[in-house]
C-alpha atoms as a PDB file:
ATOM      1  CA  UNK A   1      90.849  -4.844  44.643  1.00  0.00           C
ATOM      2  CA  UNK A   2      87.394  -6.592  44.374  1.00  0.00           C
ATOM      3  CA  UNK A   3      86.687  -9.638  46.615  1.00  0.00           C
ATOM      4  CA  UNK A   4      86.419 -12.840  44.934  1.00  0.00           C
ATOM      5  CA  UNK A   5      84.990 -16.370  46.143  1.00  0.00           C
ATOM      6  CA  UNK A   6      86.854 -18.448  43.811  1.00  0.00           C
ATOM      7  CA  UNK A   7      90.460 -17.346  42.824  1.00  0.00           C
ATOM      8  CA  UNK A   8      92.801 -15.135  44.902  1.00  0.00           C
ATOM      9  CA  UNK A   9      94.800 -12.544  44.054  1.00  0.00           C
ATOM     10  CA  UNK A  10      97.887 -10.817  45.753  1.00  0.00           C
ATOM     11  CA  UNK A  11     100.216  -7.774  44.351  1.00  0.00           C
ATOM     12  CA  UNK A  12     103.450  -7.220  45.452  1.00  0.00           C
ATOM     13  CA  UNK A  13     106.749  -5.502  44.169  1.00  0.00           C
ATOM     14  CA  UNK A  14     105.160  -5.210  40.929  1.00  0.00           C
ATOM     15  CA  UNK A  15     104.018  -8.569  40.348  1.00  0.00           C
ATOM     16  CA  UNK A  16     100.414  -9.833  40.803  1.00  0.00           C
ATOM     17  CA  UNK A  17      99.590 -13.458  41.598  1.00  0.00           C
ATOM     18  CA  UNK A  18      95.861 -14.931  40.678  1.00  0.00           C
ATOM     19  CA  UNK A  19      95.856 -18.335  42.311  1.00  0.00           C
ATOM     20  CA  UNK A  20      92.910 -20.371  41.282  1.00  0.00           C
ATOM     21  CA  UNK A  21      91.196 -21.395  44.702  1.00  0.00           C
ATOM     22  CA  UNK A  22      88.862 -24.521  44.231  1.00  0.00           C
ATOM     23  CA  UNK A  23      91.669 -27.282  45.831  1.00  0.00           C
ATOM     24  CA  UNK A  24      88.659 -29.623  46.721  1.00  0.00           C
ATOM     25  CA  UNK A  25      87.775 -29.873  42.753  1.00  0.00           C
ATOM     26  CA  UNK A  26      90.820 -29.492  41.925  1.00  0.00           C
ATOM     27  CA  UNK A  27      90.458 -25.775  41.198  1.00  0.00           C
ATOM     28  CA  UNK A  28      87.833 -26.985  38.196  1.00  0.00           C
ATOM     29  CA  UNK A  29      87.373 -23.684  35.585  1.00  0.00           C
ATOM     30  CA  UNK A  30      83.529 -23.012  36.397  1.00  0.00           C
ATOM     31  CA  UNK A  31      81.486 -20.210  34.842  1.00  0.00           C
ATOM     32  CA  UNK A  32      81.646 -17.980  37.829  1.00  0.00           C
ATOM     33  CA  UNK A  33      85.458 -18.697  38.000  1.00  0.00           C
ATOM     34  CA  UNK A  34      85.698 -17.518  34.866  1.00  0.00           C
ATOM     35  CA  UNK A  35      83.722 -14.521  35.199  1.00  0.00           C
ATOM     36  CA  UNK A  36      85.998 -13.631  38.542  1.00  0.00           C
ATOM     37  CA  UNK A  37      89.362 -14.049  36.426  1.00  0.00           C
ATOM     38  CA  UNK A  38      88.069 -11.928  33.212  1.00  0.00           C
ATOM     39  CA  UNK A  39      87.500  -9.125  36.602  1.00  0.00           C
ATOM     40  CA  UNK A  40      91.136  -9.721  37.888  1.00  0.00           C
ATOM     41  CA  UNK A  41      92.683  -9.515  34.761  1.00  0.00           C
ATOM     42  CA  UNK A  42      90.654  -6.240  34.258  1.00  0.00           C
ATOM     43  CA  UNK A  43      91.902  -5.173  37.521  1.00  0.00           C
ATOM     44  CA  UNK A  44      95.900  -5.947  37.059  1.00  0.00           C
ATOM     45  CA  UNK A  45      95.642  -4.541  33.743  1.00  0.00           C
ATOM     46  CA  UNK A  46      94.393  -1.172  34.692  1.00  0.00           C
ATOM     47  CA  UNK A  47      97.026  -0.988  37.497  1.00  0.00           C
ATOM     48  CA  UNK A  48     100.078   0.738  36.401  1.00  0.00           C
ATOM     49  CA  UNK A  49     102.119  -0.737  39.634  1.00  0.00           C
ATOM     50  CA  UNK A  50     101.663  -4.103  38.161  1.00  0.00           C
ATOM     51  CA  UNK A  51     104.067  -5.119  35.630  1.00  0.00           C
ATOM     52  CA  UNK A  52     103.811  -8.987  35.215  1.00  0.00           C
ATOM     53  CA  UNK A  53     101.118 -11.597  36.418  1.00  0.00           C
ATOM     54  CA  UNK A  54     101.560 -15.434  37.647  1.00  0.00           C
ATOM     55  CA  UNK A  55      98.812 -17.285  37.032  1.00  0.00           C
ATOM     56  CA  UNK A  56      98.640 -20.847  39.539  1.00  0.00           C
ATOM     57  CA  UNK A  57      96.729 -23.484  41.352  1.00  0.00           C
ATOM     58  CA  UNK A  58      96.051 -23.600  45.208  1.00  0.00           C
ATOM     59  CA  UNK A  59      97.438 -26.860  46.616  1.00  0.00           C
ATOM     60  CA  UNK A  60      99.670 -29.594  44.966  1.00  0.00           C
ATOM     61  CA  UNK A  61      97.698 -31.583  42.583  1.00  0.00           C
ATOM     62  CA  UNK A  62      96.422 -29.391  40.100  1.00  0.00           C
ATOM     63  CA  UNK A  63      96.744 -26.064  38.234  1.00  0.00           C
ATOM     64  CA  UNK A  64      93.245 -25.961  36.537  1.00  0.00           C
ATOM     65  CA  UNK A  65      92.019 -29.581  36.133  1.00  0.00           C
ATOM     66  CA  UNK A  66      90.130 -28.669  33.200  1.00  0.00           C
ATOM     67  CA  UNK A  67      86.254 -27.273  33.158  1.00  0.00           C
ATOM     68  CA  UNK A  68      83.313 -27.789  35.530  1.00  0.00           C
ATOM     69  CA  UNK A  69      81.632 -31.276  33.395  1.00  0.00           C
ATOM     70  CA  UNK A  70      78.304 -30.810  35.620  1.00  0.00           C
ATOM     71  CA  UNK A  71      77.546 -27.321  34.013  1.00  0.00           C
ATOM     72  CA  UNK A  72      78.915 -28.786  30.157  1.00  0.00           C
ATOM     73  CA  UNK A  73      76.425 -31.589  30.566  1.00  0.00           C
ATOM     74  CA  UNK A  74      73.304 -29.602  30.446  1.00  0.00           C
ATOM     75  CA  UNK A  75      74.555 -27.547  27.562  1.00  0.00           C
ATOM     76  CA  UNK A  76      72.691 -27.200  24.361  1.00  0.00           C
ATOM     77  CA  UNK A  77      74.425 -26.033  20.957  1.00  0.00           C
ATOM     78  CA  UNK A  78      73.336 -22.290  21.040  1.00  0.00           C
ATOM     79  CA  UNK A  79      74.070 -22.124  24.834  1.00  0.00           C
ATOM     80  CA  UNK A  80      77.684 -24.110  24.059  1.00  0.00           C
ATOM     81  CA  UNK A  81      78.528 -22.059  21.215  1.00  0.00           C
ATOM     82  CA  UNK A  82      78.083 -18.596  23.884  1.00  0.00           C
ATOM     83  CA  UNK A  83      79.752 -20.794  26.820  1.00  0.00           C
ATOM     84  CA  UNK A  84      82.511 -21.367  23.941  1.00  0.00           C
ATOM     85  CA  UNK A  85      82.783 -17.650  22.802  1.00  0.00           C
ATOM     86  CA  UNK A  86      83.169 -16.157  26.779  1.00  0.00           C
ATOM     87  CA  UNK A  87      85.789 -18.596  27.549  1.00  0.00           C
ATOM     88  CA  UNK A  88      87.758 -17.531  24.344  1.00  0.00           C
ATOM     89  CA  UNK A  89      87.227 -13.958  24.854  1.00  0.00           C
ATOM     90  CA  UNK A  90      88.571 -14.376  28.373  1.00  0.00           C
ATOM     91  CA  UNK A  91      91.676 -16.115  27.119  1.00  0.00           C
ATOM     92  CA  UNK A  92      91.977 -13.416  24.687  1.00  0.00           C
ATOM     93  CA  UNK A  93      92.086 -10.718  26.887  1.00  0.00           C
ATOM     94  CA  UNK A  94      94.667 -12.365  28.889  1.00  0.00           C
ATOM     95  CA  UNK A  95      96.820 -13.591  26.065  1.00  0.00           C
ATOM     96  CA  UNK A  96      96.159  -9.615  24.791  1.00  0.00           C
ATOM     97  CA  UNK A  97      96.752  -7.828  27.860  1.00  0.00           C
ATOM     98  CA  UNK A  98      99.990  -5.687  27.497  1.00  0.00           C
ATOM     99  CA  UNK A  99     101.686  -7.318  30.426  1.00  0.00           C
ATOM    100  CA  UNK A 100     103.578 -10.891  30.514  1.00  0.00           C
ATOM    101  CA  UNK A 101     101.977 -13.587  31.904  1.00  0.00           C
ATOM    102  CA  UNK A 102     103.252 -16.977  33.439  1.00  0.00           C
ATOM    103  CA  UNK A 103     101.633 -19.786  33.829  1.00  0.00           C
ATOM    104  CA  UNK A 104     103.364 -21.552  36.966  1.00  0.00           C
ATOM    105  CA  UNK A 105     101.722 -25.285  36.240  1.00  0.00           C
ATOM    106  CA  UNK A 106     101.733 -26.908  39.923  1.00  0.00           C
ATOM    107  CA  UNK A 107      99.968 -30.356  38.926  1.00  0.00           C
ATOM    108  CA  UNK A 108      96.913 -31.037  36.356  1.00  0.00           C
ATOM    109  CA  UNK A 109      96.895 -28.566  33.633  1.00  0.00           C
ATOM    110  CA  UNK A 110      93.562 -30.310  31.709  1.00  0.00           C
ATOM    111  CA  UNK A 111      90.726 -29.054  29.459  1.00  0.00           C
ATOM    112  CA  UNK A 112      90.052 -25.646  30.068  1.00  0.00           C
ATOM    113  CA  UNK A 113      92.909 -25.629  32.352  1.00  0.00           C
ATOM    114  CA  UNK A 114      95.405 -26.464  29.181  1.00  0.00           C
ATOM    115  CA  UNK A 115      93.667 -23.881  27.322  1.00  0.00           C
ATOM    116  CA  UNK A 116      94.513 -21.229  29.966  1.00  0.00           C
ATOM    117  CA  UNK A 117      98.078 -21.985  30.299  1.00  0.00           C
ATOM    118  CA  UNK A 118      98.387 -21.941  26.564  1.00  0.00           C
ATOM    119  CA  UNK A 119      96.843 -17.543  26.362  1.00  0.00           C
ATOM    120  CA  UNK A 120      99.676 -17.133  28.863  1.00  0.00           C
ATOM    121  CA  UNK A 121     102.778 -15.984  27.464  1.00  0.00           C
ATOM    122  CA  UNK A 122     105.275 -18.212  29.208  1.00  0.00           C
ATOM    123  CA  UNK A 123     104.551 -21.732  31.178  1.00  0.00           C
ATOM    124  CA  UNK A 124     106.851 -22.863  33.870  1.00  0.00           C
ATOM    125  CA  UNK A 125     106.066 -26.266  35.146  1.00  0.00           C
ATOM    126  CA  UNK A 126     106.444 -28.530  37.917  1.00  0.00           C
ATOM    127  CA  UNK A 127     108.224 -32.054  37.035  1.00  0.00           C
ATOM    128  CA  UNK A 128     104.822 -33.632  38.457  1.00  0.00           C
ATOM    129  CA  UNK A 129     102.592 -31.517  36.152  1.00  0.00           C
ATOM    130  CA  UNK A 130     100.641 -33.296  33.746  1.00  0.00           C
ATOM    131  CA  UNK A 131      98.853 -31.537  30.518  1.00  0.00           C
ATOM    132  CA  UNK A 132      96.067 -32.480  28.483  1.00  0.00           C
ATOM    133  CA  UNK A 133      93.169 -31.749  26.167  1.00  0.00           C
ATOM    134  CA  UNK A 134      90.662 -34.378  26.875  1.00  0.00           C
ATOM    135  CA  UNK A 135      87.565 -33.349  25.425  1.00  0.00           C
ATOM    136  CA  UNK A 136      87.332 -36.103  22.780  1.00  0.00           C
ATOM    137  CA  UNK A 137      86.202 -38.252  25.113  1.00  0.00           C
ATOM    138  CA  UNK A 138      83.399 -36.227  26.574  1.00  0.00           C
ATOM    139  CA  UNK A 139      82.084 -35.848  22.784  1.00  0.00           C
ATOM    140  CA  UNK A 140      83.419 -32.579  22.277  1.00  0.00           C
ATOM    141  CA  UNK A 141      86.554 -30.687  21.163  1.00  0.00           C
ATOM    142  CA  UNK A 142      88.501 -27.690  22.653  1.00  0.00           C
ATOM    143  CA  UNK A 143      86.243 -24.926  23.208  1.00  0.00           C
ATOM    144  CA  UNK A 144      88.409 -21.931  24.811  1.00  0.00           C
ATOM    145  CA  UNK A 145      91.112 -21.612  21.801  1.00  0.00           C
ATOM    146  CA  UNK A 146      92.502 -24.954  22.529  1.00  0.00           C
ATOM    147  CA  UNK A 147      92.538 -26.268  18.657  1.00  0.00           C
ATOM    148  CA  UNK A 148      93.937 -22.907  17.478  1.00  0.00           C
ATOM    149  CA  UNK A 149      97.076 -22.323  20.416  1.00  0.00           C
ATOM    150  CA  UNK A 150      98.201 -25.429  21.029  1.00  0.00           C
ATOM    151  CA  UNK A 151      98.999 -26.143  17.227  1.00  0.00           C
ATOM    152  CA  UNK A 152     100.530 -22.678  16.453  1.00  0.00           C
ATOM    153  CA  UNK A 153     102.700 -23.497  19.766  1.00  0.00           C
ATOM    154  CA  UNK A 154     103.833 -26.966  18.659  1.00  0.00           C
ATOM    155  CA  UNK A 155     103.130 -27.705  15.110  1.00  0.00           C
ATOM    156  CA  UNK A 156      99.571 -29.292  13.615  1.00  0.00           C
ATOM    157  CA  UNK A 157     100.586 -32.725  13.947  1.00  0.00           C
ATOM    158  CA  UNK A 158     101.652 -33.161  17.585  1.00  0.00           C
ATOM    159  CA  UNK A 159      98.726 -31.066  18.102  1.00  0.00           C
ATOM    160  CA  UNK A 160      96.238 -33.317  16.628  1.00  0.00           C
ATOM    161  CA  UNK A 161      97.721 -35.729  18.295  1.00  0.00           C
ATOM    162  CA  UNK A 162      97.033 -34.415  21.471  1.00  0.00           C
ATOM    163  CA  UNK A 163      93.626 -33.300  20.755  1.00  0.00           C
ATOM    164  CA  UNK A 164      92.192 -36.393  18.704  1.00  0.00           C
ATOM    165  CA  UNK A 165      93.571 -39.037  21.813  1.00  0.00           C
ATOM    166  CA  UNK A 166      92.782 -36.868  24.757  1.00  0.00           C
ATOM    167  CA  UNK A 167      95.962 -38.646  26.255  1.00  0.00           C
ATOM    168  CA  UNK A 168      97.548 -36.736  28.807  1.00  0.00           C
ATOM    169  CA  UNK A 169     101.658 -36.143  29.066  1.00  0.00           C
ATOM    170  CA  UNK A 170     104.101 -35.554  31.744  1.00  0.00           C
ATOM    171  CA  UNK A 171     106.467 -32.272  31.807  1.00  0.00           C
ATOM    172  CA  UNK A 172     108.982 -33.791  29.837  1.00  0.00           C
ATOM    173  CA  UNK A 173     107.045 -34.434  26.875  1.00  0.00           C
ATOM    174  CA  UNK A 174     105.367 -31.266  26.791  1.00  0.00           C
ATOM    175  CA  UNK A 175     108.910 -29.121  27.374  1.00  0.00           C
ATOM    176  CA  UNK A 176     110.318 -31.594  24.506  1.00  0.00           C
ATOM    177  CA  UNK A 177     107.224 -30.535  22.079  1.00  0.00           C
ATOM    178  CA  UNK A 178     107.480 -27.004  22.915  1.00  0.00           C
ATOM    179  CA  UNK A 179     104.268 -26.484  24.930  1.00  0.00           C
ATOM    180  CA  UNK A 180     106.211 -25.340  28.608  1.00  0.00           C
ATOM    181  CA  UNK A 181     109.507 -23.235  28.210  1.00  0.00           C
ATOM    182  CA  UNK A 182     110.866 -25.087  31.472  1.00  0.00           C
ATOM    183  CA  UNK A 183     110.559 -27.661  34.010  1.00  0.00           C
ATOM    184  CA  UNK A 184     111.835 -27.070  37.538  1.00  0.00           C
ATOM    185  CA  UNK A 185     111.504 -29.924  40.575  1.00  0.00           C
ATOM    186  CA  UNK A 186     107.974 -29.870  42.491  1.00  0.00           C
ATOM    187  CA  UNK A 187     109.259 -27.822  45.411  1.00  0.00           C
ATOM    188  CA  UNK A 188     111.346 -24.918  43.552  1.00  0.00           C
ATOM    189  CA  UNK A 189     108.527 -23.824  40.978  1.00  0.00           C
ATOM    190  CA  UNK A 190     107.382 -20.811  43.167  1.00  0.00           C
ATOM    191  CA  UNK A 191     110.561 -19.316  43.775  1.00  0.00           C
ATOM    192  CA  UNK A 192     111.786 -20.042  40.217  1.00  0.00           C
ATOM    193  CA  UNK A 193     108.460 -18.765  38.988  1.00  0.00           C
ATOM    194  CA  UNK A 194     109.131 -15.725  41.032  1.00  0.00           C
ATOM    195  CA  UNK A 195     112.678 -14.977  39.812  1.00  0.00           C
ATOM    196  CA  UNK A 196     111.110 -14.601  36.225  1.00  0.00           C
ATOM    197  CA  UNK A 197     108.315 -12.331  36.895  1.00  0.00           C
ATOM    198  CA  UNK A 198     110.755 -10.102  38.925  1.00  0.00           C
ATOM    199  CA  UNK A 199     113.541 -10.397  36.103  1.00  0.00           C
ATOM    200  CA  UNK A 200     110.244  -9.433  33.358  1.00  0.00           C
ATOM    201  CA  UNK A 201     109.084  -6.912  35.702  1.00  0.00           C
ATOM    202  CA  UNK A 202     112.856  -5.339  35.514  1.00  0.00           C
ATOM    203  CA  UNK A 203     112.500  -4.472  32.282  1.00  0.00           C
ATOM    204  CA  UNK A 204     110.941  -1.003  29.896  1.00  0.00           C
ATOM    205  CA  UNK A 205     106.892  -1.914  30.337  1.00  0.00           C
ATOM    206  CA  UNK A 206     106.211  -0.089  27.334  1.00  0.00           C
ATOM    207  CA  UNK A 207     108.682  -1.748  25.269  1.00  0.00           C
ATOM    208  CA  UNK A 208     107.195  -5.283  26.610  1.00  0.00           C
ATOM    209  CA  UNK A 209     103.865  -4.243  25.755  1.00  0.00           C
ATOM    210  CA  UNK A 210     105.335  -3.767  22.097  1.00  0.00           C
ATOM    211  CA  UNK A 211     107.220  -6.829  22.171  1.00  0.00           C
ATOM    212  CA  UNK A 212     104.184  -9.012  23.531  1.00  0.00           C
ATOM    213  CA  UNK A 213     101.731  -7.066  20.702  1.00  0.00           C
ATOM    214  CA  UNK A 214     104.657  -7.594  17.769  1.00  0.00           C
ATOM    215  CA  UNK A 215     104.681 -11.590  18.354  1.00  0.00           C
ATOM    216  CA  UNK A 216     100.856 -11.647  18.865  1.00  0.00           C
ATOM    217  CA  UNK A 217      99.834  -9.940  15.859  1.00  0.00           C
ATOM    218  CA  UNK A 218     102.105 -11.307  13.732  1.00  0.00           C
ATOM    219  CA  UNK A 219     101.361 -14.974  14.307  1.00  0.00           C
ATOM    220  CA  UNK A 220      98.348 -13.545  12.525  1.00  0.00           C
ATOM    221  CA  UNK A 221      99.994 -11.945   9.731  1.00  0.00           C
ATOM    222  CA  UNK A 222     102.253 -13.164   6.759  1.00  0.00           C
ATOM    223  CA  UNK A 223     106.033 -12.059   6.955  1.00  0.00           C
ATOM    224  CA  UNK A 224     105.887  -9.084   5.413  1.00  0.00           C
ATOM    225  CA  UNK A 225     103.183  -7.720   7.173  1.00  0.00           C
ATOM    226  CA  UNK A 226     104.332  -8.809  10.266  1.00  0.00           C
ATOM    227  CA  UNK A 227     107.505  -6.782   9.912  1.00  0.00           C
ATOM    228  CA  UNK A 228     105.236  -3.548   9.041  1.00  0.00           C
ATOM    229  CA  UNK A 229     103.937  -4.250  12.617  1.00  0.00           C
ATOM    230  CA  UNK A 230     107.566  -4.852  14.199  1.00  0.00           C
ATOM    231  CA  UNK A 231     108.844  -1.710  12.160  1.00  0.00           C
ATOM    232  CA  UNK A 232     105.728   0.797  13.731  1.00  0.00           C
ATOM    233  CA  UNK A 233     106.095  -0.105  17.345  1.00  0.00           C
ATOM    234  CA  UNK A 234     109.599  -0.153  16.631  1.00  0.00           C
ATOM    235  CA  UNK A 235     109.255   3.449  15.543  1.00  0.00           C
ATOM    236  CA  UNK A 236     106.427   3.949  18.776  1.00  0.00           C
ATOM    237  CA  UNK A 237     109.179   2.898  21.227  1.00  0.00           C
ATOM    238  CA  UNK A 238     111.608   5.420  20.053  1.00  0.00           C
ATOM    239  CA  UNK A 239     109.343   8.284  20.721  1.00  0.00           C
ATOM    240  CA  UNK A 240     108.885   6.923  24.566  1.00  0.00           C
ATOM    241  CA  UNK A 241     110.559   8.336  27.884  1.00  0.00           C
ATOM    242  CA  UNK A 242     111.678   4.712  28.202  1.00  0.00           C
ATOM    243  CA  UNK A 243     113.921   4.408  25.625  1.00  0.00           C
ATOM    244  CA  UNK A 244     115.783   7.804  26.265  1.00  0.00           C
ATOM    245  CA  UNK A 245     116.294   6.485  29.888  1.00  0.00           C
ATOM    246  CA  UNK A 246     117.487   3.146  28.288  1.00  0.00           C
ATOM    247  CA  UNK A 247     119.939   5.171  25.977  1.00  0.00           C
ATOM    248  CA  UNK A 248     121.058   7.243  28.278  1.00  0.00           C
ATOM    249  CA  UNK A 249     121.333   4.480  31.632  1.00  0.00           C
ATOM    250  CA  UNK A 250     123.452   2.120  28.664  1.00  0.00           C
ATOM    251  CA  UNK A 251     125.491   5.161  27.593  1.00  0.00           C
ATOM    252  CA  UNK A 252     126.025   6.038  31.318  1.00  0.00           C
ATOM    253  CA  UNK A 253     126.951   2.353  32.569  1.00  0.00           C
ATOM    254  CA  UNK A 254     124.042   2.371  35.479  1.00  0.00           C
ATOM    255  CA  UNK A 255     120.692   0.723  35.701  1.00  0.00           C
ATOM    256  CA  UNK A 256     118.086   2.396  33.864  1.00  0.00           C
ATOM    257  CA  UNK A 257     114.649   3.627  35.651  1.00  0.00           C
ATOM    258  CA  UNK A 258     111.749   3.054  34.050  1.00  0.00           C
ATOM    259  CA  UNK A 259     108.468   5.630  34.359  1.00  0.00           C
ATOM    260  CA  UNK A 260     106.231   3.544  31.406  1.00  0.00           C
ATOM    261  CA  UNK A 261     106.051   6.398  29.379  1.00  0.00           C
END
């Protein structure tokens, strides 16, 4: 694994951990952050041992409090407009990398941070996490596919909401609107957090691949066309190792053994 200055990362039993590692600025999303997560996610995707990724926050106030303001400030438009495109295309590889991801919110989830949690697939919070998309109040908007998520997750108007106040909200209100799936207390996130990625990793990786690529790409489509997708991989699974094995372990009463083939 490479050697990074700003995030950590850890594999084990199939599940890979990238803890953002910046506690004293509250793990702030900074261009060379960035640049070291687009590597790790290169790296666990790559990895065949790997079979689900947590994405969190080193100490207990914040997950990603949002982006680093003293390299924004000095931005001009064509420079913003590339800083904008990178930090999409890394959330779009992450949100598009064949393997579920959770988001395990510890505290500030803000900006950038928001953003991230919202290209992972699933988002398990602490009951002291807070969310928000503050940019209004720096002069600018979402920049890393915060306008476009966070309204297909929880409808255009709760979405504006969000976006044009910059107010921030506590668990509750974000599990209520649909933007976490759950909220566990402070000091049980990890080891619920953990139980998921182990009960995701359990399952056919191919067939999670397909079931992560069906949703994704037909968000995109209309109905129709997004049942032409879910009918092909539908069709792609049944010509894997993995669903013989799944036949046959179901058929046989005994757990199945996946090879991801």
């Amino acid at each position: 694994m490479s050697d990074f200055e700003n995030i950590l990362m850890e594999i084990d039993g199939g599940v890979a951990t990238i803890t953002f590692n910046r506690p004293n600025v509250l793990n702030a999303l900074s261009a060379a952050t960035l640049k070291e997560l687009s590597r790790a996610l290169d790296e666990v995707a790559a990895n065949a041992d790997v079979r689900v990724v947590m994405i969190t926050g080193a100490g207990d106030k914040a997950f990603i409090a949002g982006a680093d303001i003293k390299e924004l400030a000095v931005l001009g438009p064509i420079d913003g407009q590339r800083v904008a495109r990178h930090g999409q295309a890394v959330m779009d590889k992450l949100e598009g990398m064949g393997k579920p991801v959770i988001a395990v919110i510890n505290g500030y989830a803000l900006g950038g941070g928001c953003e991230l949690a919202l290209a992972c697939h699933l988002r398990l919070a602490s009951d002291a996490a807070k969310f928000g998309l503050p940019e209004i109040n720096l002069g600018v908007l979402p920049g890393h596919g915060g306008t476009q998520r966070l309204a297909r997750l929880v409808g255009k108007g709760r979405a504006l909401d969000l976006i044009c106040t910059g107010r921030h909200i506590g668990a509750a209100e974000a599990k209520e609107m649909g933007l976490v799936n759950d909220v566990v207390p402070h000091d049980e996130l990890m080891d619920r957090a953990r139980e998921l990625a182990e009960t995701l990793a359990s399952k056919a990786p191919v067939a999670m691949r397909y079931c992560l690529e069906a949703v994704n790409q037909g968000l995109e489509a209309t109905l129709n066309e997004g049942l032409v997708i879910e009918s092909n991989l539908f069709g792609l699974a049944c010509a894997t190792e993995d669903q013989k094995e799944g036949m046959k372990a179901f058929l046989d009463k005994r757990k199945p053994e996946w090879k991801g083939r």
